[in-house]
C-alpha atoms as a PDB file:
ATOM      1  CA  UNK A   1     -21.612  25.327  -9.127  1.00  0.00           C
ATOM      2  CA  UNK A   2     -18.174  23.670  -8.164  1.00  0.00           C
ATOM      3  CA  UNK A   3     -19.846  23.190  -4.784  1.00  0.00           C
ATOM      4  CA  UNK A   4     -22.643  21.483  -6.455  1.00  0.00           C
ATOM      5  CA  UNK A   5     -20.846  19.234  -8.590  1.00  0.00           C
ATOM      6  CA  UNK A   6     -18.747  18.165  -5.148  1.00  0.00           C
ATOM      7  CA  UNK A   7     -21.542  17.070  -3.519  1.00  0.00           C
ATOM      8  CA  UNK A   8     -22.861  14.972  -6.159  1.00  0.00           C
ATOM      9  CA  UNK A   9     -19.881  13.422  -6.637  1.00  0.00           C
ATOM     10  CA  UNK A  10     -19.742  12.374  -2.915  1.00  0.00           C
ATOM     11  CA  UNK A  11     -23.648  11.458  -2.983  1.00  0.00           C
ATOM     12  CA  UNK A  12     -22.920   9.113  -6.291  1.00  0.00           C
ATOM     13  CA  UNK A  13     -19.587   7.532  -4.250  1.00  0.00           C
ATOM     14  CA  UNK A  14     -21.583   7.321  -1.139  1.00  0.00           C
ATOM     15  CA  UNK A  15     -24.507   5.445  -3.322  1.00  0.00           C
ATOM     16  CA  UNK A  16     -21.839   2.747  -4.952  1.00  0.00           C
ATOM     17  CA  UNK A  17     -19.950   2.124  -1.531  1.00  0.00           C
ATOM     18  CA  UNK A  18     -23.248   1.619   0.010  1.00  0.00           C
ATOM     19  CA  UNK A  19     -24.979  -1.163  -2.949  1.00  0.00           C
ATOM     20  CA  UNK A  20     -21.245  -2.301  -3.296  1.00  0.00           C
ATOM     21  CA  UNK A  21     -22.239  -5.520  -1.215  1.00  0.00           C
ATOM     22  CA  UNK A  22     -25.273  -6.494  -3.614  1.00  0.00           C
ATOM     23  CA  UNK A  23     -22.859  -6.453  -6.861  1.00  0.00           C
ATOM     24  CA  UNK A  24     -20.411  -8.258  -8.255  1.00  0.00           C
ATOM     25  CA  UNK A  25     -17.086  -7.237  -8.996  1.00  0.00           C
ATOM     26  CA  UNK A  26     -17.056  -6.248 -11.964  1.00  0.00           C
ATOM     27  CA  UNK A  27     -19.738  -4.409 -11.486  1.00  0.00           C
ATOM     28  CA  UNK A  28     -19.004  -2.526  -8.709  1.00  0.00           C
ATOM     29  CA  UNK A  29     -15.738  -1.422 -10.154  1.00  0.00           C
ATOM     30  CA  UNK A  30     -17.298  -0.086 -13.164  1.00  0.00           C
ATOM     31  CA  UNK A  31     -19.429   2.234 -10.811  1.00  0.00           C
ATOM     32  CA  UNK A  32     -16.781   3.273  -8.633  1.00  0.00           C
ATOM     33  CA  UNK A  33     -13.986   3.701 -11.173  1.00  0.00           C
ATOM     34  CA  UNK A  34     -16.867   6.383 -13.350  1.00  0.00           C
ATOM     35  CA  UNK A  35     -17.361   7.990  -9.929  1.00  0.00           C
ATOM     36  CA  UNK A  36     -13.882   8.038  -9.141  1.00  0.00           C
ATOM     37  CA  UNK A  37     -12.034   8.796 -12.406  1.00  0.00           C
ATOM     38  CA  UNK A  38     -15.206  10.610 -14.256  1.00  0.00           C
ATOM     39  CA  UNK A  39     -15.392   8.250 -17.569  1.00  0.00           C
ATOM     40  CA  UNK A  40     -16.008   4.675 -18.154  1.00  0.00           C
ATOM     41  CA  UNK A  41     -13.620   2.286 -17.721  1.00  0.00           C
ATOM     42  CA  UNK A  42     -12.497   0.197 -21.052  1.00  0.00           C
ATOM     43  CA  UNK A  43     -12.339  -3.499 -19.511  1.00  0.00           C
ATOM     44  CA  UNK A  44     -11.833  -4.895 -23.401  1.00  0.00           C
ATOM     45  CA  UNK A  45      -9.059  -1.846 -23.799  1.00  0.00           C
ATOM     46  CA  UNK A  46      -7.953  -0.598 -20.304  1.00  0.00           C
ATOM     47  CA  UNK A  47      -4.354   2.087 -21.420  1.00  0.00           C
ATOM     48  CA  UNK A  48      -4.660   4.023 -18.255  1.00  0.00           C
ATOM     49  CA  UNK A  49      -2.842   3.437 -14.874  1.00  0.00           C
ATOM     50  CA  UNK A  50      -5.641   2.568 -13.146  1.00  0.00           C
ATOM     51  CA  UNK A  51      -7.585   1.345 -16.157  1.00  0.00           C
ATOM     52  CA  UNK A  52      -5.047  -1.711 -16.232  1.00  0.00           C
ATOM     53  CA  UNK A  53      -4.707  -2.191 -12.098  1.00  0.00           C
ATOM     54  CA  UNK A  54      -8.658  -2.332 -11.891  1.00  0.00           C
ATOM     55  CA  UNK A  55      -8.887  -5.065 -14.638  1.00  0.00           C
ATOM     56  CA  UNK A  56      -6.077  -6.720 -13.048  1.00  0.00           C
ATOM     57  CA  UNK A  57      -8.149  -7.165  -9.988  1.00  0.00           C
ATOM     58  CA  UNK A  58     -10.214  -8.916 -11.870  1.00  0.00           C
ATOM     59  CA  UNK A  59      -8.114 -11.004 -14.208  1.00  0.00           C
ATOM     60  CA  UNK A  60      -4.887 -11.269 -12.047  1.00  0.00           C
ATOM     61  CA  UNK A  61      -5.566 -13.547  -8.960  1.00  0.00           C
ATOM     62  CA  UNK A  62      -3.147 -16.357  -8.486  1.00  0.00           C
ATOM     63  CA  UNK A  63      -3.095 -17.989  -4.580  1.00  0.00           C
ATOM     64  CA  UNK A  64       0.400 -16.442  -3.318  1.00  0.00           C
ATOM     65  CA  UNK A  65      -0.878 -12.975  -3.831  1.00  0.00           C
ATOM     66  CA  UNK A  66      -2.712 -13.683  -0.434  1.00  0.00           C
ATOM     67  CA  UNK A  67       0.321 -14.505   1.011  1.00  0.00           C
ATOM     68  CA  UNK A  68       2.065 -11.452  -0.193  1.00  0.00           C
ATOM     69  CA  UNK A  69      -0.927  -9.498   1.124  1.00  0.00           C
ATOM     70  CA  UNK A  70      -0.677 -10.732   4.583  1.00  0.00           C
ATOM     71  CA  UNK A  71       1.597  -8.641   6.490  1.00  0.00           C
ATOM     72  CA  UNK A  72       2.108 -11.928   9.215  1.00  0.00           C
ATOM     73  CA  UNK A  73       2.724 -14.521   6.021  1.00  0.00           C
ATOM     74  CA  UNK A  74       4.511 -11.796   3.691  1.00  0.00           C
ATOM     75  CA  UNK A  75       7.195 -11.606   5.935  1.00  0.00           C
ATOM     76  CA  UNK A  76       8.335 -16.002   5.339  1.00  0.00           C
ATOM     77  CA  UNK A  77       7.562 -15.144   1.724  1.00  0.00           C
ATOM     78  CA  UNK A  78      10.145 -12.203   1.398  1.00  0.00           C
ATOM     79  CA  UNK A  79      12.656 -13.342   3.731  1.00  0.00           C
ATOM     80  CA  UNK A  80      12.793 -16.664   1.271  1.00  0.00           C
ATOM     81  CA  UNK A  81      13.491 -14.012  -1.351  1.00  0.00           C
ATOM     82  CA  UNK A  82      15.794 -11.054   0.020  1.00  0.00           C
ATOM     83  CA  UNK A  83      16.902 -12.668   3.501  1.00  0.00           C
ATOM     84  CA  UNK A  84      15.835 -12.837   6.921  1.00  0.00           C
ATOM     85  CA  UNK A  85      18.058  -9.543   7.728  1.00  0.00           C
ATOM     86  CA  UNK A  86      15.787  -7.319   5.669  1.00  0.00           C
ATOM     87  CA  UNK A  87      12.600  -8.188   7.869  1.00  0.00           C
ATOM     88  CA  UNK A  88      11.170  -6.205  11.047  1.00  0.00           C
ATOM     89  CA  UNK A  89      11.006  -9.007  14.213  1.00  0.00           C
ATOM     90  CA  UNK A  90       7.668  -9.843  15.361  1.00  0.00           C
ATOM     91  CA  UNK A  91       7.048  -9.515  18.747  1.00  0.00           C
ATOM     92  CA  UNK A  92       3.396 -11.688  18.580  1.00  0.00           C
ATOM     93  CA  UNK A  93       0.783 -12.610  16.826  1.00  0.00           C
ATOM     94  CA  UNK A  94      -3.143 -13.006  17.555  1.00  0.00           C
ATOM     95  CA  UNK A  95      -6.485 -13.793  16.433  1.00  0.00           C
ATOM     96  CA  UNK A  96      -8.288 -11.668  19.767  1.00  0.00           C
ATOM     97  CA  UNK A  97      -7.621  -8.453  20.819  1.00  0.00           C
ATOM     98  CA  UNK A  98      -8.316  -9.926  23.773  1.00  0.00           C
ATOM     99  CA  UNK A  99      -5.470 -12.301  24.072  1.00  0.00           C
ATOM    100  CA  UNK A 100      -2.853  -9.410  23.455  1.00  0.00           C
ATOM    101  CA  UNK A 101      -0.740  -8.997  27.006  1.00  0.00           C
ATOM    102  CA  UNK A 102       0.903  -5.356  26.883  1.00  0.00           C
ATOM    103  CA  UNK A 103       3.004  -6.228  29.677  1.00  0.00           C
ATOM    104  CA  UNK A 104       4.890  -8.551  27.368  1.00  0.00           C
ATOM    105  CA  UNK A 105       5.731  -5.814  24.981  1.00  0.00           C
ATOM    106  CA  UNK A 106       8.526  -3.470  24.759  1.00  0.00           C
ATOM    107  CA  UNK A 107       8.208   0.157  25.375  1.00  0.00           C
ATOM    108  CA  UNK A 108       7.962   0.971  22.278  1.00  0.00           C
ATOM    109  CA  UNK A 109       5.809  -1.289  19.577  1.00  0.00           C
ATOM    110  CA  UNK A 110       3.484  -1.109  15.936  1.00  0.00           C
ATOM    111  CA  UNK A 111       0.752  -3.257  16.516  1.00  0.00           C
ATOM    112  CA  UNK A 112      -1.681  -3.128  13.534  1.00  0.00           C
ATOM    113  CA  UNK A 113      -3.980  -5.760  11.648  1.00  0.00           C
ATOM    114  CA  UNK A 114      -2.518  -7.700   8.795  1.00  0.00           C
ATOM    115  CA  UNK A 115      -5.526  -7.651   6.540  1.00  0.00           C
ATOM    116  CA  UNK A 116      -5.956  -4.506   5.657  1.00  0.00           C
ATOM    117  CA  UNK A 117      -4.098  -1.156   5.742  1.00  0.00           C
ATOM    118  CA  UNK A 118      -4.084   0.913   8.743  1.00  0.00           C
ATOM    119  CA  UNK A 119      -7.778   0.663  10.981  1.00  0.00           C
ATOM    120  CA  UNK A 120      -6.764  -0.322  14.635  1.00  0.00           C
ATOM    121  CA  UNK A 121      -3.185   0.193  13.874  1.00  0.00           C
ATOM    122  CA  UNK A 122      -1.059   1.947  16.886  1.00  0.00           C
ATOM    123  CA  UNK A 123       2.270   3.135  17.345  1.00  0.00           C
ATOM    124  CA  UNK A 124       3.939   3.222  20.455  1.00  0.00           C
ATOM    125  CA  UNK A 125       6.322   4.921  21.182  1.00  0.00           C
ATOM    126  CA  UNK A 126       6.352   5.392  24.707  1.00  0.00           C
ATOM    127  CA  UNK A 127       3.739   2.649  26.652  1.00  0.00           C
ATOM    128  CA  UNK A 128       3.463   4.144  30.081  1.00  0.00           C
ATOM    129  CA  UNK A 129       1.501   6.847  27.935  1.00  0.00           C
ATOM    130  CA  UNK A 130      -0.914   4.020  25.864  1.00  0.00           C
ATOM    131  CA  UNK A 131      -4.428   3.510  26.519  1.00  0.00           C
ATOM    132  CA  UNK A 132      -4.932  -0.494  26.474  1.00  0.00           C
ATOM    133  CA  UNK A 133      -8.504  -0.775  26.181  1.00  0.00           C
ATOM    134  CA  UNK A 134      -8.257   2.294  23.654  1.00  0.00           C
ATOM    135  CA  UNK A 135      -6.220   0.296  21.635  1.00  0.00           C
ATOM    136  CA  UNK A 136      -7.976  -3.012  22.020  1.00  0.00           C
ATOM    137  CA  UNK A 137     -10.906  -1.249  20.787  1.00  0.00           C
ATOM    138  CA  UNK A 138      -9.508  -0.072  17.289  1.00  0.00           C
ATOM    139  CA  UNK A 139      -8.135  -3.480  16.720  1.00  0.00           C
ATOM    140  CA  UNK A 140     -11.425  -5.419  17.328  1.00  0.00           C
ATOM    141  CA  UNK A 141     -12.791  -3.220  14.902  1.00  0.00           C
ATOM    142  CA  UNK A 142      -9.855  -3.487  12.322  1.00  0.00           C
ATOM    143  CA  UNK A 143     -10.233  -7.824  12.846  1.00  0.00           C
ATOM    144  CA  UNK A 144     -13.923  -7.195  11.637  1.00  0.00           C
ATOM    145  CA  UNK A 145     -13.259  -5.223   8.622  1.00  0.00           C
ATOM    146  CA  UNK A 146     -13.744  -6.742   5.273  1.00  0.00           C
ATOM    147  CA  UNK A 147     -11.472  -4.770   3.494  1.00  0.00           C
ATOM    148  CA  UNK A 148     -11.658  -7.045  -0.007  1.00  0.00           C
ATOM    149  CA  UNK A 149     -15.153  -5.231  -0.202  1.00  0.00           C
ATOM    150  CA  UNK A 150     -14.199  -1.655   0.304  1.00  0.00           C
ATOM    151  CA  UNK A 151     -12.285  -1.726  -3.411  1.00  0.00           C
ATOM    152  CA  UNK A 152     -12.320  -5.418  -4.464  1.00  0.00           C
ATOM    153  CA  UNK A 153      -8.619  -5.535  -4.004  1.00  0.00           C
ATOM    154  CA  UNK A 154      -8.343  -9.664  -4.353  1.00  0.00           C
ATOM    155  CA  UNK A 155      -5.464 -10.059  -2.771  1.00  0.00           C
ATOM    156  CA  UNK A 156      -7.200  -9.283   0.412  1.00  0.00           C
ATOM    157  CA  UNK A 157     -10.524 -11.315   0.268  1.00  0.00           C
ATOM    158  CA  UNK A 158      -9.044 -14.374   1.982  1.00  0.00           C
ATOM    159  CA  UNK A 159      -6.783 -13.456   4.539  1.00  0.00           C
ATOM    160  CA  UNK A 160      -7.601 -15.325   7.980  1.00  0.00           C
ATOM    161  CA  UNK A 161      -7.316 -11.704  10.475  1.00  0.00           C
ATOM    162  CA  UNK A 162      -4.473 -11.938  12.633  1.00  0.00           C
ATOM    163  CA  UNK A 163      -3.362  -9.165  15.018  1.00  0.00           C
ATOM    164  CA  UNK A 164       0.473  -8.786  14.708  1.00  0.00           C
ATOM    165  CA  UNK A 165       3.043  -6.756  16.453  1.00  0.00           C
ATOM    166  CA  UNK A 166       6.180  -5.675  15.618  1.00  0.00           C
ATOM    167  CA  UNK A 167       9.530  -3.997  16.781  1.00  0.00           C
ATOM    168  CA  UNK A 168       9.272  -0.493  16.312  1.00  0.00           C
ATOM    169  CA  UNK A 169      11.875   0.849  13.693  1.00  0.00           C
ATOM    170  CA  UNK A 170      13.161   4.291  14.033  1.00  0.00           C
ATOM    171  CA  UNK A 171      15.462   6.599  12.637  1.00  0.00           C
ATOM    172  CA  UNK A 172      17.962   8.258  14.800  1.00  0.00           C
ATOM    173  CA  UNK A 173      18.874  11.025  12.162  1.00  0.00           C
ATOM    174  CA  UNK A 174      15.340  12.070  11.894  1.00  0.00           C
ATOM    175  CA  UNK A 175      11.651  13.001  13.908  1.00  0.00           C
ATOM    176  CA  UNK A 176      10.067  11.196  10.616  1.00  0.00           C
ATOM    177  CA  UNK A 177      10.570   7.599   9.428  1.00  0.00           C
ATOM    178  CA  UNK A 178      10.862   7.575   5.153  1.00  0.00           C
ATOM    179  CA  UNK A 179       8.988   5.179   4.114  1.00  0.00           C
ATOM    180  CA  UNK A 180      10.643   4.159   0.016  1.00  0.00           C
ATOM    181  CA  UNK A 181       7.782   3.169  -2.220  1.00  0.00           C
ATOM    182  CA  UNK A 182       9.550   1.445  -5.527  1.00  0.00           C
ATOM    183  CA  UNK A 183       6.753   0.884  -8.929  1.00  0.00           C
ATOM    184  CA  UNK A 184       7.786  -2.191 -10.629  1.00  0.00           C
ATOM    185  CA  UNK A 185       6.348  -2.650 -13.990  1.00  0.00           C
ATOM    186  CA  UNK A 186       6.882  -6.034 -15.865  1.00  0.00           C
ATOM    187  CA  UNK A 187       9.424  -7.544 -13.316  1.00  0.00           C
ATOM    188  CA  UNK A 188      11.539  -4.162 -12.987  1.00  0.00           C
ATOM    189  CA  UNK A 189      11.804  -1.496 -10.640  1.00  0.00           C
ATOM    190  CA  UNK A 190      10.841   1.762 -12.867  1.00  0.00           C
ATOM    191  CA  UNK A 191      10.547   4.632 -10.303  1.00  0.00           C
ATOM    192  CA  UNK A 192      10.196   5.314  -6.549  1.00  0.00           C
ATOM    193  CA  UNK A 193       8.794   7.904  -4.002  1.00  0.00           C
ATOM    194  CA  UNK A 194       9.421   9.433  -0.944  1.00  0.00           C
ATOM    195  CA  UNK A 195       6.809   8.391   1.794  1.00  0.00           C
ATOM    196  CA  UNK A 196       6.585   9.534   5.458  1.00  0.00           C
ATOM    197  CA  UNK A 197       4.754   8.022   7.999  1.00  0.00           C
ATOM    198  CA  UNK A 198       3.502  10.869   9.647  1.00  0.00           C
ATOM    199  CA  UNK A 199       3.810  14.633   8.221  1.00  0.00           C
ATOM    200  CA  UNK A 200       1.520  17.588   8.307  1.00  0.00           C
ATOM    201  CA  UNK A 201       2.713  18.748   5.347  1.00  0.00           C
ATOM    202  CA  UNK A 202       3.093  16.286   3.127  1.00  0.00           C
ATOM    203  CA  UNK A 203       5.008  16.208  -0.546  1.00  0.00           C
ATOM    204  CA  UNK A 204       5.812  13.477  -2.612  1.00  0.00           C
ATOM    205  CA  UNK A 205       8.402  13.353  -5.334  1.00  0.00           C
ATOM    206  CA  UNK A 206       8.882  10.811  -8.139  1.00  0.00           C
ATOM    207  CA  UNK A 207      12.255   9.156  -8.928  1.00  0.00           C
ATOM    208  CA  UNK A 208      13.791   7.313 -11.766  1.00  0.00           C
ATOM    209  CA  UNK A 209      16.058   4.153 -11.357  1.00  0.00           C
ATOM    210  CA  UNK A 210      19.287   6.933 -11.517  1.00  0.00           C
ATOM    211  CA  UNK A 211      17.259   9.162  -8.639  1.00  0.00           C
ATOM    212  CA  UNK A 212      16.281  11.787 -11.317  1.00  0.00           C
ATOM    213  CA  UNK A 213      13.229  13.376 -10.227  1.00  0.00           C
ATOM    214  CA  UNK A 214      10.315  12.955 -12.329  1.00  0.00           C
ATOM    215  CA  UNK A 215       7.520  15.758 -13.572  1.00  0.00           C
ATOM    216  CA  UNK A 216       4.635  13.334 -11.705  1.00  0.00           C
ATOM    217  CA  UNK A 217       2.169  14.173  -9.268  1.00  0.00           C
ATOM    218  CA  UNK A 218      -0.450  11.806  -7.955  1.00  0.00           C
ATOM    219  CA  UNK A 219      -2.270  12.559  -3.810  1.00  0.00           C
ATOM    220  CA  UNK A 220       0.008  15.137  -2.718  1.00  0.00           C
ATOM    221  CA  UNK A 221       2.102  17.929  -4.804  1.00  0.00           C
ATOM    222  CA  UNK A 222       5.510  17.817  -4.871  1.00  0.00           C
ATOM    223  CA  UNK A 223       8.004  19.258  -2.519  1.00  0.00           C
ATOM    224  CA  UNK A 224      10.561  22.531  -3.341  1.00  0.00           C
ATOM    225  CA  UNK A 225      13.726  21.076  -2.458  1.00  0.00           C
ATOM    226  CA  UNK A 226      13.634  17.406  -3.429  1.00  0.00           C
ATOM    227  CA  UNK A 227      14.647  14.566  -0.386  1.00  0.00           C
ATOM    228  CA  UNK A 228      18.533  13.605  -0.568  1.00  0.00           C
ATOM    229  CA  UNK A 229      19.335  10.192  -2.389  1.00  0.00           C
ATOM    230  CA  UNK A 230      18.822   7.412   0.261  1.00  0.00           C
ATOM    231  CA  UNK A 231      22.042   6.205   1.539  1.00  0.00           C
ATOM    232  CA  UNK A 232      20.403   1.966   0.733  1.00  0.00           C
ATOM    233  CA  UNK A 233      19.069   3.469  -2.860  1.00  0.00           C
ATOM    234  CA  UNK A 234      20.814   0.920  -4.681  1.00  0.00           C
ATOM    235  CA  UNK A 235      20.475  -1.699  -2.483  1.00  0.00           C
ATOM    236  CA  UNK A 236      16.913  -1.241  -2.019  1.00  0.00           C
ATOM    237  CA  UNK A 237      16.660  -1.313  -6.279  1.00  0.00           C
ATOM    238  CA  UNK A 238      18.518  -4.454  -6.123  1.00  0.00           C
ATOM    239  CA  UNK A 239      15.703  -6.084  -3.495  1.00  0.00           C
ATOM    240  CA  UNK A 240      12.630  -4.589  -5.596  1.00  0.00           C
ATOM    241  CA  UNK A 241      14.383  -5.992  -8.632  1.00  0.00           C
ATOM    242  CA  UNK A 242      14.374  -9.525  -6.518  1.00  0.00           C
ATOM    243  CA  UNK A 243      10.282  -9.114  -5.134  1.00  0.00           C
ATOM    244  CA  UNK A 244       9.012  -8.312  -8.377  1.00  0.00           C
ATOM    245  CA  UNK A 245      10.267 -10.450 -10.685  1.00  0.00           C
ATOM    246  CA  UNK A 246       6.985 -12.098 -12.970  1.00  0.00           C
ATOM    247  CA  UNK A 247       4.796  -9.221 -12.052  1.00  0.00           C
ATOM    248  CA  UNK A 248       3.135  -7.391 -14.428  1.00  0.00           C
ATOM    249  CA  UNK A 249       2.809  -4.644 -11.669  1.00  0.00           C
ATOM    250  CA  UNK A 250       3.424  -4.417  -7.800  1.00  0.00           C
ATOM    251  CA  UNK A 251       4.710  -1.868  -5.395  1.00  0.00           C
ATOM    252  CA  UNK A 252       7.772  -2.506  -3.137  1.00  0.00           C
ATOM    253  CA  UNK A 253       8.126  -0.773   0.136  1.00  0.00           C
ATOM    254  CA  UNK A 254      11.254  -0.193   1.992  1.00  0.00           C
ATOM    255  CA  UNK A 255      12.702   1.313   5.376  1.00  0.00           C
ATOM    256  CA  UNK A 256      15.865   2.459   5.390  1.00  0.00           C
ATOM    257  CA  UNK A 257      17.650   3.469   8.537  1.00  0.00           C
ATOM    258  CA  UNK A 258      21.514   3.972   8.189  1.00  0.00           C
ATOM    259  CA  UNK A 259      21.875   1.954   5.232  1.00  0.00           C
ATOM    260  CA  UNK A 260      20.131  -0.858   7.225  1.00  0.00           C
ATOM    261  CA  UNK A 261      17.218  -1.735   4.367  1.00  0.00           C
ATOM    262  CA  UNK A 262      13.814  -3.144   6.142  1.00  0.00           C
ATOM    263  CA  UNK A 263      11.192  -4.496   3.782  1.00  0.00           C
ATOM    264  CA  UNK A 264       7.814  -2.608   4.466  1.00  0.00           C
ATOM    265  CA  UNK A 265       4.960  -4.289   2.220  1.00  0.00           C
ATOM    266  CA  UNK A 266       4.153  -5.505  -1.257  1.00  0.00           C
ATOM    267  CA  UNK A 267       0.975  -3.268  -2.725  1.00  0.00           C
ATOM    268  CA  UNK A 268      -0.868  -4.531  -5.780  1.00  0.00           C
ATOM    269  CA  UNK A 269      -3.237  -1.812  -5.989  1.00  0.00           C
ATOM    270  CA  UNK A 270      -1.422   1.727  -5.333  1.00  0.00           C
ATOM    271  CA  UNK A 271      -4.080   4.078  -3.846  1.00  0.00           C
ATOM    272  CA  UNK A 272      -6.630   1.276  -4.804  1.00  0.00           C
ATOM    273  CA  UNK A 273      -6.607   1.848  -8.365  1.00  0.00           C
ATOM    274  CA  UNK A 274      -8.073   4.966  -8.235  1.00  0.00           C
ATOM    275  CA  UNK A 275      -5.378   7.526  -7.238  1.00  0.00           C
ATOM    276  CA  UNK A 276      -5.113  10.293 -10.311  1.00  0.00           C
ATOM    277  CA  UNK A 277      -2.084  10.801 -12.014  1.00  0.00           C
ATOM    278  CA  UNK A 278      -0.613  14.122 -12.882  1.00  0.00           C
ATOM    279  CA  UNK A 279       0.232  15.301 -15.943  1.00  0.00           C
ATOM    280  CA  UNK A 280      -2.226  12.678 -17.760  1.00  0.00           C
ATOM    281  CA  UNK A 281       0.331  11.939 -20.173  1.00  0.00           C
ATOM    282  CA  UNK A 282       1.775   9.952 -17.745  1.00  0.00           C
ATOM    283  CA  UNK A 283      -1.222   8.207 -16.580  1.00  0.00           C
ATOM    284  CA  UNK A 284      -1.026   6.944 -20.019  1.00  0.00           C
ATOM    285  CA  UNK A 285       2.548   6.030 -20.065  1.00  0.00           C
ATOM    286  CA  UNK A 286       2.361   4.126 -16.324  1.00  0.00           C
ATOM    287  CA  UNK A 287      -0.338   2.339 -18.187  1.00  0.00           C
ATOM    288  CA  UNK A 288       2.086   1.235 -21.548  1.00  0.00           C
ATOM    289  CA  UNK A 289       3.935  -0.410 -19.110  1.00  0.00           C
ATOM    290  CA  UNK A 290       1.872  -2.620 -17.721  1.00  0.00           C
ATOM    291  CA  UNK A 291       1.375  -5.829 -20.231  1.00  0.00           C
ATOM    292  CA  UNK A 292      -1.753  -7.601 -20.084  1.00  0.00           C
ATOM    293  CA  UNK A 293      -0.597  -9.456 -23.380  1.00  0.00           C
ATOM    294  CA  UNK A 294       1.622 -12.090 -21.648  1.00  0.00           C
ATOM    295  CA  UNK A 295       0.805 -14.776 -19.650  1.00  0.00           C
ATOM    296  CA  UNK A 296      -0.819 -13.965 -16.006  1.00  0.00           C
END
């Protein structure tokens, strides 16, 4: 029976991603979100988490989110913002794969797409050992996703696709680079998680603005021995504080290597507005504290 009900649950996602083109927004995200979340969204009443980030996709859409979005243009914005010290150094930018020369690049590189979030993106870490026209590949098909249409995340819709690389930042204390995730709610920094970029088994745990771990669970469950308090912690509070001022809701993303805080990206629409939240109670309270009341 569980088996069952999995498979029609895929068939009816499959079904919405594939008409997704044909509808409108609003539409579509009523579909997806009953799929997704298994009751109706309330678009008069949204309370949930991801009740209130799907309706902002809708209702929400001022010109410098596309900036923010665009991982070449975000950087100018942030830098305004937090300084030019907290921002990884581009090493090029492109609109072709084709126009990319390798032998210009360090030994060790990201190069990624900045309209979307992660197809054709590569780390290198060591480029005797890359495959060029392996990676050229994955970025031509990253420059022709539409990734506005895969969730209807505005921010995305009408960014020009750029190819950018970057320096490659690493930790020298560990294998993993921690990626710190801060949720701002109404201009403040309310709680943060633990990312890594790559880990085969992967926890994440919740943090207040006092690094008190939180009873929250969203994609992955949390870890046994919670991660040490970041040496930056407070100085990467202080930045979020800075990024999100005016927003009814964003997500801040940090590096921080030695106390040496990097500025990752700015996320509108954590896990697309359709990542569960564990216990619901506090699906429910992430959604109090997002205010749809004031002036957007």
């Amino acid at each position: 029976m569980i088996y069952l009900q999995k498979k029609l649950h895929r068939w009816a996602d499959v079904t919405v991603r594939f008409i997704g083109p044909l509808l409108p927004d609003k539409l579509f995200l009523s579909l997806l979100f009953r799929v997704r979340m298994g009751f109706w969204m309330d678009w008069n009443n949204p309370k949930t988490f991801n009740e209130k980030l799907n309706w902002l996709k809708i209702h929400n859409r001022k010109p410098q989110y596309t900036v923010m979005a665009d991982k070449v243009k975000a950087k100018e914005y942030v830098a305004s913002i937090i300084g030019e010290e907290h921002i990884i150094p581009t090493l090029g930018v492109w609109k072709r794969a084709e126009d990319i020369d390798f032998d210009k690049l360090p030994d060790k590189f990201v190069i990624k797409c900045n309209h979307n979030t992660g197809r054709g993106m590569y780390i290198c870490k060591d480029k005797s050992k890359m495959d060029t026209e392996t990676v050229r590949k994955k970025l031509k098909r990253g420059l022709r996703q539409h990734f506005y249409r895969h969730y209807r995340e505005w921010p995305y819709k009408n960014i020009p696709p750029r190819i950018i690389a970057e320096k490659l930042i690493e930790d020298p204390n560990s294998a993993e680079l921690k990626d710190y995730k801060f949720f701002c709610f109404d201009g403040k920094p309310f709680m943060m998680y633990v990312s890594r970029d790559i880990s085969e088994d992967a926890h994440t745990d919740f943090f207040d603005m006092d690094y008190n771990r939180l009873p929250i669970r969203m994609k992955d469950p949390n870890s046994d021995v919670p991660p040490e308090k970041p040496v930056g912690f407070e100085k990467m509070k202080e930045l979020a504080s800075k990024l999100c001022a005016d927003m009814p809701h964003i997500r801040v993303d940090f590096y921080d290597v030695n106390g040496h805080i990097y500025f990752g990206e700015l996320t509108f629409f954590h896990n697309s507005g359709f990542g569960k939240v564990y216990p619901e109670e506090w699906n429910q309270k992430l959604g109090s504290m997002i205010p749809l009341n004031k002036p957007l």
